[in-house]
C-alpha atoms as a PDB file:
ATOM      1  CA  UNK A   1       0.000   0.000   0.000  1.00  0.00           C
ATOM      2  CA  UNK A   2       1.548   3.337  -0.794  1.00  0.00           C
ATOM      3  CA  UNK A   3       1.461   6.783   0.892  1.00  0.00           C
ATOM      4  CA  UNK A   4      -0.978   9.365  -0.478  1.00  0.00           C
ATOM      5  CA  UNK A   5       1.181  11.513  -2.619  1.00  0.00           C
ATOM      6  CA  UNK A   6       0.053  14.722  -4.897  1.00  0.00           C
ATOM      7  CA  UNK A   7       1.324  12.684  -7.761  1.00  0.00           C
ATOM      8  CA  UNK A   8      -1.797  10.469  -7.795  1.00  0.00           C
ATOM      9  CA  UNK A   9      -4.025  13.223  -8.417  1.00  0.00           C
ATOM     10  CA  UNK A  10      -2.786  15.372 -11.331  1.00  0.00           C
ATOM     11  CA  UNK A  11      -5.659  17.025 -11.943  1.00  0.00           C
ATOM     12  CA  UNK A  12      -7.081  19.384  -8.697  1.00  0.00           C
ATOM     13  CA  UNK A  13     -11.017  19.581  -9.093  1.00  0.00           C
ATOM     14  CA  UNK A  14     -12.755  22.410  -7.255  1.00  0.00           C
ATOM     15  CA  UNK A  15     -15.591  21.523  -5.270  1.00  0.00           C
ATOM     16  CA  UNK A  16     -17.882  24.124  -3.380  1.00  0.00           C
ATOM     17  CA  UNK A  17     -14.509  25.991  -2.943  1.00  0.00           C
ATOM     18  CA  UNK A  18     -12.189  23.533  -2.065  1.00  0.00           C
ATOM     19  CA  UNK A  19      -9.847  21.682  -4.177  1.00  0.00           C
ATOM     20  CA  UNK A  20      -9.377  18.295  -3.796  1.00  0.00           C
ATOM     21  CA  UNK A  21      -5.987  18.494  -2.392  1.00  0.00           C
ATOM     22  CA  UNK A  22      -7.367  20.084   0.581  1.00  0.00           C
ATOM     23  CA  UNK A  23      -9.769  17.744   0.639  1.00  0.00           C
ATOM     24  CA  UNK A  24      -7.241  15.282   1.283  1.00  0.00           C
ATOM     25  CA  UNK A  25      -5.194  17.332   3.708  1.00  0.00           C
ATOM     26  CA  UNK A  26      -8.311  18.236   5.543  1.00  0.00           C
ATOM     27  CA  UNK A  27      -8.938  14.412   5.940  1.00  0.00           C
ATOM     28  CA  UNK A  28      -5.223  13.585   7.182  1.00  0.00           C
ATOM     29  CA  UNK A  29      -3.858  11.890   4.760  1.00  0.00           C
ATOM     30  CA  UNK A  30      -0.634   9.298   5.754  1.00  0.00           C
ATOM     31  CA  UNK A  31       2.433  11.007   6.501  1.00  0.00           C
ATOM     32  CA  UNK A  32       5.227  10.482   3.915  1.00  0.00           C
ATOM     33  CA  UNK A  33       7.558   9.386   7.076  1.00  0.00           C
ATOM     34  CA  UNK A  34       5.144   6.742   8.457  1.00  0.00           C
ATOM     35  CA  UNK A  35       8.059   4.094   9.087  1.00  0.00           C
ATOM     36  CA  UNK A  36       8.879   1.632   6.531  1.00  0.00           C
ATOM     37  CA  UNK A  37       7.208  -1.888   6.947  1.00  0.00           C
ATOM     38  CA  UNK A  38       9.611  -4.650   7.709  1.00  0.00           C
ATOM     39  CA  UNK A  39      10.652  -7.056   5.402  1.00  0.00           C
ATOM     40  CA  UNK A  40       8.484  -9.952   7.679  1.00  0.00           C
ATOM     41  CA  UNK A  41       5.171  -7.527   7.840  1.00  0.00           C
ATOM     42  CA  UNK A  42       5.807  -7.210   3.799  1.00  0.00           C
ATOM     43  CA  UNK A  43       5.285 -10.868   3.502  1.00  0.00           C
ATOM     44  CA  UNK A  44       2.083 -11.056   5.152  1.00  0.00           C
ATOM     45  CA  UNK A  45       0.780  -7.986   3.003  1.00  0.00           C
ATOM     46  CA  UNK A  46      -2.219  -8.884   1.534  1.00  0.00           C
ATOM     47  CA  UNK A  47      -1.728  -8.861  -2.451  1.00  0.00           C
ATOM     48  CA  UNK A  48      -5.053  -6.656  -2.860  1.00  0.00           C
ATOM     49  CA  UNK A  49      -3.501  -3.557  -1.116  1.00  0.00           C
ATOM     50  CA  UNK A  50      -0.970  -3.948  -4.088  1.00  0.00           C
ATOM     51  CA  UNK A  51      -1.302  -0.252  -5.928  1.00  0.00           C
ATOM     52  CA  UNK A  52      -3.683   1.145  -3.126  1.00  0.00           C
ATOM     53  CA  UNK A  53      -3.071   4.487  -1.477  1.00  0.00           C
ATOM     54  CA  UNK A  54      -4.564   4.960   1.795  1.00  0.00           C
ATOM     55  CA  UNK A  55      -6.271   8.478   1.645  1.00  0.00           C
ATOM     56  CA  UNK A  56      -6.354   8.964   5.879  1.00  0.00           C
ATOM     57  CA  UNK A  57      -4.351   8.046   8.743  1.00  0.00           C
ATOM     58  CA  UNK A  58      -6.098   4.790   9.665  1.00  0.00           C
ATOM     59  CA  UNK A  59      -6.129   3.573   6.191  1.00  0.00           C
ATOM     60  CA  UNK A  60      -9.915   2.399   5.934  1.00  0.00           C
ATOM     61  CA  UNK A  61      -9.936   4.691   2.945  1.00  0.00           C
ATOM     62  CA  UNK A  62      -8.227   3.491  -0.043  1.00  0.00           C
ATOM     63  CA  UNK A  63      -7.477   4.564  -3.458  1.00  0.00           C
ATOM     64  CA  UNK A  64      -7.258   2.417  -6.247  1.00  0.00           C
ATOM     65  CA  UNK A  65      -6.836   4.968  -8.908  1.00  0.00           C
ATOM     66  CA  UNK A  66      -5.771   2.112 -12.008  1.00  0.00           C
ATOM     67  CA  UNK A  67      -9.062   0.251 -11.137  1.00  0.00           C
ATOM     68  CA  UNK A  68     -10.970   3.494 -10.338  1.00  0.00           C
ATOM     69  CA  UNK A  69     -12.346   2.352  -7.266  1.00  0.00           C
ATOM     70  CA  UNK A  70     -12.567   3.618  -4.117  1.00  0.00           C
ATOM     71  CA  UNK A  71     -12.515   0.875  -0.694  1.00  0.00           C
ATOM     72  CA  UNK A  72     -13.830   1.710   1.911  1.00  0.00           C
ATOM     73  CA  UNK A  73     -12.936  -0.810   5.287  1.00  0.00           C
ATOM     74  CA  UNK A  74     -15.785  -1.146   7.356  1.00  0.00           C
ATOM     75  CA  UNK A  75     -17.978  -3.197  10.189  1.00  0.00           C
ATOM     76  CA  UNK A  76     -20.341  -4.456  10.578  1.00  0.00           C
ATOM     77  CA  UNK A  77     -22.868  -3.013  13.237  1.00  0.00           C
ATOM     78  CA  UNK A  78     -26.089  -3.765  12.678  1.00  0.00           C
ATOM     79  CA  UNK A  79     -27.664  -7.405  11.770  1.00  0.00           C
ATOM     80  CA  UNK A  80     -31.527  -6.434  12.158  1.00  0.00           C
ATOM     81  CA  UNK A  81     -34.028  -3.180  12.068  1.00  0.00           C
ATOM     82  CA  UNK A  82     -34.876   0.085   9.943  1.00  0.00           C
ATOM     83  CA  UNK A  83     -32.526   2.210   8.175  1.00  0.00           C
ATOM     84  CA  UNK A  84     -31.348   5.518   7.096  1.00  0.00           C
ATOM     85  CA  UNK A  85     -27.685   4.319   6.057  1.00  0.00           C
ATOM     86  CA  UNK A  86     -25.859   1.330   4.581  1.00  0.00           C
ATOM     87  CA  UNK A  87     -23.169   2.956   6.244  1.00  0.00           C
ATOM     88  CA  UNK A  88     -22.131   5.744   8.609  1.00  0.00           C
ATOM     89  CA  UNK A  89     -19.112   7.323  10.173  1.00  0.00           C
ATOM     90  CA  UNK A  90     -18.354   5.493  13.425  1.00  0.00           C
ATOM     91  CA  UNK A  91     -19.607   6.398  16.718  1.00  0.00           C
ATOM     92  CA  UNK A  92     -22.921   8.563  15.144  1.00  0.00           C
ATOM     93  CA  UNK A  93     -25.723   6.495  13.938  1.00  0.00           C
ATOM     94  CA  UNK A  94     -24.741   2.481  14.662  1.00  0.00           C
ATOM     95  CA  UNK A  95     -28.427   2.042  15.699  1.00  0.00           C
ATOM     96  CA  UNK A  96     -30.055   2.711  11.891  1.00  0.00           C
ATOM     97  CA  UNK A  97     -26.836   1.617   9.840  1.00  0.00           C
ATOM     98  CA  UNK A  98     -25.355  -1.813   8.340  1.00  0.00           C
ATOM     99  CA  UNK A  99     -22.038  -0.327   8.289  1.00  0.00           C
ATOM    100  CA  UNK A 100     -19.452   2.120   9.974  1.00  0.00           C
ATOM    101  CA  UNK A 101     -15.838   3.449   9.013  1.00  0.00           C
ATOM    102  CA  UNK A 102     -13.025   4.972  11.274  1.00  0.00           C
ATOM    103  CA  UNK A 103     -12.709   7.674   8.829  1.00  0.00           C
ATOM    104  CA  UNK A 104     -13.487  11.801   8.271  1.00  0.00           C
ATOM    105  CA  UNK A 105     -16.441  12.070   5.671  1.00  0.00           C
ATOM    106  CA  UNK A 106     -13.565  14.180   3.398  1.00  0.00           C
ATOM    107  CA  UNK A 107     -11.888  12.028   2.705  1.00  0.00           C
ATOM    108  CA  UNK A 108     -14.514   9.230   1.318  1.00  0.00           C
ATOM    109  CA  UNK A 109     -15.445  12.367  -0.836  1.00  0.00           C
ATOM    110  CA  UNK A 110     -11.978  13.347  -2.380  1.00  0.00           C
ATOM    111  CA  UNK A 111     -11.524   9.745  -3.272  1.00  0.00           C
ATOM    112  CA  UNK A 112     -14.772   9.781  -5.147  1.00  0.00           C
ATOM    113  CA  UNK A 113     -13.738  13.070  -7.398  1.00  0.00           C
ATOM    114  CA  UNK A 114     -10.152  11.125  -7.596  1.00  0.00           C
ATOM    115  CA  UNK A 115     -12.058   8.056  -9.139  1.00  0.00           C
ATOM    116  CA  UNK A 116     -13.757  10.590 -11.711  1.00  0.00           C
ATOM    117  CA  UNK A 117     -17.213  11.151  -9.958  1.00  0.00           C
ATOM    118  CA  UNK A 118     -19.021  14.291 -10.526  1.00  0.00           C
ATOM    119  CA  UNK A 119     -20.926  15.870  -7.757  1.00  0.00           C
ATOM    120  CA  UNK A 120     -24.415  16.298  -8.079  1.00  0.00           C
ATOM    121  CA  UNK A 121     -27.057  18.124  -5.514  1.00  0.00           C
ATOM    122  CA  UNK A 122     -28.470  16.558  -1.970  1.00  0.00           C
ATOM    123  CA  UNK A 123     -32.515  16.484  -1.630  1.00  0.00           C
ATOM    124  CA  UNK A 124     -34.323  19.710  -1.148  1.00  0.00           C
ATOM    125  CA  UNK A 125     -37.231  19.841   1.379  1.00  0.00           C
ATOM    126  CA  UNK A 126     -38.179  23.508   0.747  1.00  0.00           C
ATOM    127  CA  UNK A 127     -39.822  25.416  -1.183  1.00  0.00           C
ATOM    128  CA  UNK A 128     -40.705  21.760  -2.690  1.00  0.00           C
ATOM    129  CA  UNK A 129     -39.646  18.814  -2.445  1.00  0.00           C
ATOM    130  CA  UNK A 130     -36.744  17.587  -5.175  1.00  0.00           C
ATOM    131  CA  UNK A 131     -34.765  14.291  -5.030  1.00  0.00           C
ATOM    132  CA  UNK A 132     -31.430  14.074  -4.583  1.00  0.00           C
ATOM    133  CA  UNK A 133     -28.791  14.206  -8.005  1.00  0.00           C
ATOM    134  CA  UNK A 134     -25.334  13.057  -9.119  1.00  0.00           C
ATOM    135  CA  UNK A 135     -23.339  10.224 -10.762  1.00  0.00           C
ATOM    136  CA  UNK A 136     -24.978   6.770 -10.343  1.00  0.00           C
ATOM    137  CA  UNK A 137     -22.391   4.724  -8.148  1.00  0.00           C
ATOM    138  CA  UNK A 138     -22.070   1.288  -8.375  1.00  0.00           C
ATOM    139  CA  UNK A 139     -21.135  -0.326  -4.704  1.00  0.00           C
ATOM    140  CA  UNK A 140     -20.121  -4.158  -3.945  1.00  0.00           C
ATOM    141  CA  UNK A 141     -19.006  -6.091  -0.687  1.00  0.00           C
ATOM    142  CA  UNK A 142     -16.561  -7.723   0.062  1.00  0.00           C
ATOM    143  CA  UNK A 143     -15.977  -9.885   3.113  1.00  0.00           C
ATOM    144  CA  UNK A 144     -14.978 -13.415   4.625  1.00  0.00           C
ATOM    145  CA  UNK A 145     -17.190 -16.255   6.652  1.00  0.00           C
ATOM    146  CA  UNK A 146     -15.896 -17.809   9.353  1.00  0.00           C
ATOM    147  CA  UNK A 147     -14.440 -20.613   6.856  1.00  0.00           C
ATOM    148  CA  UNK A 148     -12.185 -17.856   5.125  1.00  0.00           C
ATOM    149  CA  UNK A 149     -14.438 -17.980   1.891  1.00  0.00           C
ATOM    150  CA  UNK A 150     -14.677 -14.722   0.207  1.00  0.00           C
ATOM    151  CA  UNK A 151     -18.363 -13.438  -1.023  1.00  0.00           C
ATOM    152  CA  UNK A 152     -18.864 -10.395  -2.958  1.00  0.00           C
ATOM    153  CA  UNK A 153     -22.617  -9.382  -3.430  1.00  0.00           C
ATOM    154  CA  UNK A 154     -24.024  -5.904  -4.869  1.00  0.00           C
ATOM    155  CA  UNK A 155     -24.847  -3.464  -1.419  1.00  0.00           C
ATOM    156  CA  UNK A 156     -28.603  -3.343  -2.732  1.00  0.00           C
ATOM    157  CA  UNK A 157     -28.909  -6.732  -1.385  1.00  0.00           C
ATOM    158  CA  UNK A 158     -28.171  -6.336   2.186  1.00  0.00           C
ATOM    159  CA  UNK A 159     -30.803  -3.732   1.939  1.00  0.00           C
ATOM    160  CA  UNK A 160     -34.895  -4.792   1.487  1.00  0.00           C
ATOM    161  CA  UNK A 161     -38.370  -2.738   1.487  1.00  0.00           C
ATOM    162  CA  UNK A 162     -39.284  -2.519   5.317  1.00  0.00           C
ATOM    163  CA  UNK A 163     -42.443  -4.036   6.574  1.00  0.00           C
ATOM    164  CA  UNK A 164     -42.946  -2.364  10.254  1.00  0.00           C
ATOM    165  CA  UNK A 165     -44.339   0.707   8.757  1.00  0.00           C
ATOM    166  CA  UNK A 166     -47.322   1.693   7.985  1.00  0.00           C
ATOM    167  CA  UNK A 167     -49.079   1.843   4.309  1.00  0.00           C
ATOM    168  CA  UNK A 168     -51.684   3.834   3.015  1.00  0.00           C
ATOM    169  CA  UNK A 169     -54.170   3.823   0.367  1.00  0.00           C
ATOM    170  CA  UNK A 170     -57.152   6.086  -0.946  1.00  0.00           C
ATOM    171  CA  UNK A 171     -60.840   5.254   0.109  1.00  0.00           C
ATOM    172  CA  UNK A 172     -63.591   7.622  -0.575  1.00  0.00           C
ATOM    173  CA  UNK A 173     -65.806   5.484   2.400  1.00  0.00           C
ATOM    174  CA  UNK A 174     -65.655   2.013   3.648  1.00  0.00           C
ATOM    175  CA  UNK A 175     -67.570  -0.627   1.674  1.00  0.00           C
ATOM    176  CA  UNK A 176     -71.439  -1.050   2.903  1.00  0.00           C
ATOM    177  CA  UNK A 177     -71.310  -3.586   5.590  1.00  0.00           C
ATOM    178  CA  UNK A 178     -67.677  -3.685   6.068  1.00  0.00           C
ATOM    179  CA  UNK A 179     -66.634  -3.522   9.741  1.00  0.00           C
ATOM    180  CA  UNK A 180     -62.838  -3.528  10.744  1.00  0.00           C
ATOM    181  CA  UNK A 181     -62.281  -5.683  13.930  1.00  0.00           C
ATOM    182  CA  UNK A 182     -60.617  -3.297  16.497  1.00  0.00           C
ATOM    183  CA  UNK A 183     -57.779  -5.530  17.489  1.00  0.00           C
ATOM    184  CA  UNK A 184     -56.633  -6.032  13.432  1.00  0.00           C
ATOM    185  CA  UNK A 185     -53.840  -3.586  11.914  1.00  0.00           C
ATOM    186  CA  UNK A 186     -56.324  -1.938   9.534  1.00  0.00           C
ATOM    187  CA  UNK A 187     -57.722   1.679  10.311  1.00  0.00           C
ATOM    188  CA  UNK A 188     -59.750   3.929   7.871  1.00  0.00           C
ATOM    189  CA  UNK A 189     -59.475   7.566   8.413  1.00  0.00           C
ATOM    190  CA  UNK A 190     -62.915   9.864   8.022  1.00  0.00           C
ATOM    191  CA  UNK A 191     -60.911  12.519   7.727  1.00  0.00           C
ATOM    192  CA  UNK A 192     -58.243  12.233   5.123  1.00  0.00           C
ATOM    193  CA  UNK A 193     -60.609   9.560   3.295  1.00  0.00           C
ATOM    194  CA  UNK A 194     -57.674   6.672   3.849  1.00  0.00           C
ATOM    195  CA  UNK A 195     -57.437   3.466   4.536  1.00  0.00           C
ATOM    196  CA  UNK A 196     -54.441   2.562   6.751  1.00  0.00           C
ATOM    197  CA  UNK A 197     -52.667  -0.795   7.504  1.00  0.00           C
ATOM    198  CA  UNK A 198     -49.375  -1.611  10.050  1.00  0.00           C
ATOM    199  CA  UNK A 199     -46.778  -4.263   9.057  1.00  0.00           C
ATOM    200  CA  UNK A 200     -46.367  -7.325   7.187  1.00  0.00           C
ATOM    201  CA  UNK A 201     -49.906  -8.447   5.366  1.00  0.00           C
ATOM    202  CA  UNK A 202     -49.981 -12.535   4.997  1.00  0.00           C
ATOM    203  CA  UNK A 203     -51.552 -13.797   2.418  1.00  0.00           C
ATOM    204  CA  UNK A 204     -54.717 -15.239   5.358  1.00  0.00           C
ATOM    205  CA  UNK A 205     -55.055 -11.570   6.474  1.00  0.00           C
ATOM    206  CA  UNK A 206     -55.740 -10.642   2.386  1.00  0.00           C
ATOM    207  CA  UNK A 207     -57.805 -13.009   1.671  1.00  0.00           C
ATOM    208  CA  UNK A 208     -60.023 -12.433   4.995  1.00  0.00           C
ATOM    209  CA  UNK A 209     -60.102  -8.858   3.862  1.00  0.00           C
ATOM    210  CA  UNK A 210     -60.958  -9.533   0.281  1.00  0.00           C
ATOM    211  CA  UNK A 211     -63.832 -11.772   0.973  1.00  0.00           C
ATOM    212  CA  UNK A 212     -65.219  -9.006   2.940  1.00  0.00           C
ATOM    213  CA  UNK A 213     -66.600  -6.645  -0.228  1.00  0.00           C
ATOM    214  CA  UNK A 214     -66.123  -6.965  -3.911  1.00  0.00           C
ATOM    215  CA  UNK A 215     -65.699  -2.663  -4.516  1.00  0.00           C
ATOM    216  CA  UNK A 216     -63.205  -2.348  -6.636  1.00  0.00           C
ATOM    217  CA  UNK A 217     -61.416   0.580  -4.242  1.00  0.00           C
ATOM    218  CA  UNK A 218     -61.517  -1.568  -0.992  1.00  0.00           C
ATOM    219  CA  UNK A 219     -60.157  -4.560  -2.915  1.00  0.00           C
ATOM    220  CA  UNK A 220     -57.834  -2.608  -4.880  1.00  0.00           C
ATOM    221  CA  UNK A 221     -56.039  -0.582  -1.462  1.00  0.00           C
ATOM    222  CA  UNK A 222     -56.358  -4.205   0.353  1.00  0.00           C
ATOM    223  CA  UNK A 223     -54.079  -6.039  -2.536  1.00  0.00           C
ATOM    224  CA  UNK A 224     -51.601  -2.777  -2.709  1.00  0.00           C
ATOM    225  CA  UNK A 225     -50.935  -3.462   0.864  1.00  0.00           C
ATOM    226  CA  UNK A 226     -50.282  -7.006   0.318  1.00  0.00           C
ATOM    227  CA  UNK A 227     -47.921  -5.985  -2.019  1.00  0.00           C
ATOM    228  CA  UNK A 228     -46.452  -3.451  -0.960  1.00  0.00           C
ATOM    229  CA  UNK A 229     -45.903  -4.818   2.464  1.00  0.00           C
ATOM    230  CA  UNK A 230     -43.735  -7.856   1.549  1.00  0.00           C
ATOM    231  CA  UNK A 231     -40.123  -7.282   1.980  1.00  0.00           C
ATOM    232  CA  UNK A 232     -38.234  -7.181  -1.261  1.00  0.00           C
ATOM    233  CA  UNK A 233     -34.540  -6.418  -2.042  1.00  0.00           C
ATOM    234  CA  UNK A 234     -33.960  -2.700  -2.600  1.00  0.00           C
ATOM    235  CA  UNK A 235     -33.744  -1.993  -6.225  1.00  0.00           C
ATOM    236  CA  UNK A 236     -33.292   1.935  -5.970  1.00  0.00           C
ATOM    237  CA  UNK A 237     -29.450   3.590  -7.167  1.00  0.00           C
ATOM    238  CA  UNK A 238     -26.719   4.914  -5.427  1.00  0.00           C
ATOM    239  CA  UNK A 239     -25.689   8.677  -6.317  1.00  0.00           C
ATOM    240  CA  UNK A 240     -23.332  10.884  -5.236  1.00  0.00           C
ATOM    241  CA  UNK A 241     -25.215  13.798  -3.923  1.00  0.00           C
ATOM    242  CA  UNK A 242     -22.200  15.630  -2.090  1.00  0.00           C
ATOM    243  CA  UNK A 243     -23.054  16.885   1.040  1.00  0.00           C
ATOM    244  CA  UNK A 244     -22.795  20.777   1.464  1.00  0.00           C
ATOM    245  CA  UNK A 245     -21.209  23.423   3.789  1.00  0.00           C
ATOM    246  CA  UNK A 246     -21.775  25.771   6.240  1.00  0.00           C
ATOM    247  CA  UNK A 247     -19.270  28.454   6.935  1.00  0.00           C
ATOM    248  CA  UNK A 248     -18.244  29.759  10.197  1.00  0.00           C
ATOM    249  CA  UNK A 249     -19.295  33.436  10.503  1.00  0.00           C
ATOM    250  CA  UNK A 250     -16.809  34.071  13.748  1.00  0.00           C
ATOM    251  CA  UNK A 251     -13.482  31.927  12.543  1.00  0.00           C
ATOM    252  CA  UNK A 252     -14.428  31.905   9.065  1.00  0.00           C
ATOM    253  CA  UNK A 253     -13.695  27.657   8.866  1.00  0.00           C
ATOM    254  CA  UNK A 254     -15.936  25.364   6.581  1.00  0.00           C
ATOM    255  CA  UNK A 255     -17.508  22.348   8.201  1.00  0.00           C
ATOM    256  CA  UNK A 256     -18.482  19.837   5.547  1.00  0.00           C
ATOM    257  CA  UNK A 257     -21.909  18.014   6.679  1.00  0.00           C
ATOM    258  CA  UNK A 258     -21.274  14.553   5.869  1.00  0.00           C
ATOM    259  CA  UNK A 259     -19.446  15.264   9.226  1.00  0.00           C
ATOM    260  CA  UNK A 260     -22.109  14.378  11.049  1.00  0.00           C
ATOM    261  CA  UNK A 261     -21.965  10.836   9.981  1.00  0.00           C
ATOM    262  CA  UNK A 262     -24.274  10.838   6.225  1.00  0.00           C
ATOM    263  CA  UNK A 263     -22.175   8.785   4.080  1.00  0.00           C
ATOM    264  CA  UNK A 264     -24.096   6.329   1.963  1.00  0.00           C
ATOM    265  CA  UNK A 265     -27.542   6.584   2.875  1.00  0.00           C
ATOM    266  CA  UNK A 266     -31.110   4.750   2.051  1.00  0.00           C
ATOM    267  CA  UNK A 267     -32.979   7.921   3.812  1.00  0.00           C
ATOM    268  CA  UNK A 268     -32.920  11.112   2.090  1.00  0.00           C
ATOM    269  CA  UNK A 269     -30.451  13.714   3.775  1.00  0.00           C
ATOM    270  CA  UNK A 270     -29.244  17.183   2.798  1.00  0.00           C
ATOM    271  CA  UNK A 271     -26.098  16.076   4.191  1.00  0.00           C
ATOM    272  CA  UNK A 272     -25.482  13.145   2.668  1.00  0.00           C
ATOM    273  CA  UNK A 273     -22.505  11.995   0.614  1.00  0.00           C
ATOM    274  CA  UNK A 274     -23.742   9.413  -1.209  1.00  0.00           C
ATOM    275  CA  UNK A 275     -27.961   9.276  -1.378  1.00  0.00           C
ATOM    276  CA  UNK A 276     -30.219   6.944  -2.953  1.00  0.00           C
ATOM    277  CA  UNK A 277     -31.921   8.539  -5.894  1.00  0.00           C
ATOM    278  CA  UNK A 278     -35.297   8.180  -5.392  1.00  0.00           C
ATOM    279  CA  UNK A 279     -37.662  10.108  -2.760  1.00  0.00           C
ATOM    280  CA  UNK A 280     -36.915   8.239   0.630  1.00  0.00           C
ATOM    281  CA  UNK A 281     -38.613   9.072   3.838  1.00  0.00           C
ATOM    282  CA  UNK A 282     -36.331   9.784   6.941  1.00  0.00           C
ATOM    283  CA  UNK A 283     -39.208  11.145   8.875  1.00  0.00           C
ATOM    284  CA  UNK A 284     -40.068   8.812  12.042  1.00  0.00           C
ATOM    285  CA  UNK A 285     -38.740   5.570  12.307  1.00  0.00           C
ATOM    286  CA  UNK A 286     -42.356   4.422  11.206  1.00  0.00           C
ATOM    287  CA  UNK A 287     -41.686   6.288   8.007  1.00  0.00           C
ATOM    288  CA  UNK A 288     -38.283   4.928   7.017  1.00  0.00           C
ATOM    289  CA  UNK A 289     -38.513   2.609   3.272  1.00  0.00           C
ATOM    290  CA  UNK A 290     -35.706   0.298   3.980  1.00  0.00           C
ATOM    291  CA  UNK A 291     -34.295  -2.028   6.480  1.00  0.00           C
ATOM    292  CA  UNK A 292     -31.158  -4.544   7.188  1.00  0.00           C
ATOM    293  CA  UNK A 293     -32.040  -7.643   5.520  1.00  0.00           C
ATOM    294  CA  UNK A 294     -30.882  -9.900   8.378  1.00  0.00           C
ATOM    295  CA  UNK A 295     -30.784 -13.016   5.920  1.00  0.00           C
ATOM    296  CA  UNK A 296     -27.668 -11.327   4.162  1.00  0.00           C
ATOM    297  CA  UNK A 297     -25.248 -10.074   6.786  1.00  0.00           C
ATOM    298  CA  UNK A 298     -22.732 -11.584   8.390  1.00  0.00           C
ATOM    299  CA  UNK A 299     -22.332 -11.132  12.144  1.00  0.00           C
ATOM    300  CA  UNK A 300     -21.394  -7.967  14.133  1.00  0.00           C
ATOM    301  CA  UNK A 301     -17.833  -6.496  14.026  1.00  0.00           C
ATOM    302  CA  UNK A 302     -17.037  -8.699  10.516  1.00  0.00           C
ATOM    303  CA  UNK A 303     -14.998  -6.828   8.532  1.00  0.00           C
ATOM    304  CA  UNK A 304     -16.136  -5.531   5.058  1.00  0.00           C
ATOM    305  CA  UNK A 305     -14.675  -3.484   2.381  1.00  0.00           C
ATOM    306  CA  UNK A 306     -17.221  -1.408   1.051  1.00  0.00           C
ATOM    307  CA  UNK A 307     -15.846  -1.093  -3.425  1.00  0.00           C
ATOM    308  CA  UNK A 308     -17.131   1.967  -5.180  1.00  0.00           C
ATOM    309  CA  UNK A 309     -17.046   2.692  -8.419  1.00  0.00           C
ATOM    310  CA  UNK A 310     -18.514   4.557 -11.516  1.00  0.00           C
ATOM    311  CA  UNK A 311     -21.873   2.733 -12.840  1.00  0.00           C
ATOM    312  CA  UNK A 312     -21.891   2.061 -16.564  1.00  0.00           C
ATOM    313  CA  UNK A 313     -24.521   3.859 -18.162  1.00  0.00           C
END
């Protein structure tokens, strides 16, 4: 693995006024006189680091710049539950992401620009809502079972539709003669003219439901639930939406938001680095599209290297 040198990036692209030089310098990149390796450590230097260059100090952020890729050497934290991230920085949001990194947000950015990614906008709340943008990503992972095999599966499926939410559907009035037992998961509100349901519909619960009217509206929001409510791998892109920054007004120092630990998300965040590109709720954990599909992921504190690269169009 070599040191990060300004050789490897001959080109300096400016991003929301920095370069991404300082990009890198902000993020602590290795020190040219990190001592040399000896020649016993060099021998059990795994052959994949061949050509990397580690863009921080605790190397978890690696640049392969002939492969354009980008690893990124992660844990796993999180088996089971909703989601706003695949992964996060570490020690911010472990509870509602698959992954975290020992690593600045910078310099997972910089190594994305290096790689040839252009940045693109975050999600917009206000005056209207407007999804995030930016160059479609394509993400892998990489890690080892407890026999030493080595899987590699797309990130999409660790990820699946989540089913302890609730789902919603358009009814002008409930059915003539249709009551809703109290104790089931289905509600109709007068108000908003909806019908409402909680959690994972079986096929039983449909077919109870079905058998109850035959308007096409009732029958029609009772089979979109079914649907809708049976987890699926998640089939929505990755983008790189970029983050933003605030300036401070008193020392005049940028703070670059990913900071806070948005890197690659499944929730829509202004202050995420990578975002999916479609509208994702991260409103309430009730709200939230996506959760860890526990049938995937390997056990807690398993390492796995996270490889990003440019989709093909």
């Amino acid at each position: 693995m070599k040191q990060f040198s300004s050789l490897w990036l001959p080109c300096l692209v400016v991003v929301s006024g920095l370069t991404t030089m300082q990009y890198l310098n902000a993020a602590d990149p290795v020190k040219k006189n990190t001592p040399k390796a000896n020649s016993e450590s060099k021998k059990k230097t795994n052959k994949q680091d061949d050509g990397l260059v580690a863009l921080n100090k605790q190397k978890t952020v690696l640049l392969d710049l002939e492969g354009k890729r980008l690893l990124l050497r992660t844990k796993v934290c999180l088996q089971e539950g909703v989601l706003e991230m695949l992964c996060c920085k570490k020690q911010t949001k472990e509870h509602e992401s698959i992954l975290s990194i020992d690593s600045s947000a910078k310099a997972i950015h910089a190594g994305l620009i290096a790689i040839g990614a252009k940045v693109g906008t975050p999600v917009k709340f206000s005056p209207k809502f407007q999804p995030p943008k930016g160059q479609k990503l394509s993400i892998f992972l990489q890690w080892k079972d407890k026999q030493g095999k080595l899987h590699r599966e797309p990130a999409q499926s660790w990820v699946r539709t989540a089913t302890n939410r609730y789902f919603t559907a358009k009814l002008d009035q409930l059915p003539e003669g249709v009551v809703i037992d109290k104790k089931s998961e289905l509600r109709y509100d007068e108000k908003y003219k909806e019908l409402i349901w909680f959690g994972q519909m079986s096929k039983k619960e449909r077919d109870a439901f079905l058998a109850k009217s035959r308007q096409k509206q009732f029958r029609a929001a009772i089979n979109k639930f079914y649907d809708e409510s049976q987890p699926r791998t998640m089939k929505a892109d990755w983008i790189f939406a970029g983050s933003g920054f605030s300036t401070d007004e008193a020392t005049g120092e940028k703070y670059y938001h990913a900071e806070s630990g948005d890197l690659i998300c499944v929730a829509n965040f202004p202050t995420a680095i990578i975002d999916v590109n479609i509208a994702s709720s991260a409103s309430g954990e009730g709200n939230l599209l996506f959760e860890a599909n526990q049938t995937k992921i390997p056990p807690r504190g398993t390492p796995v290297t996270i490889e990003i690269s440019l989709a093909k169009k």
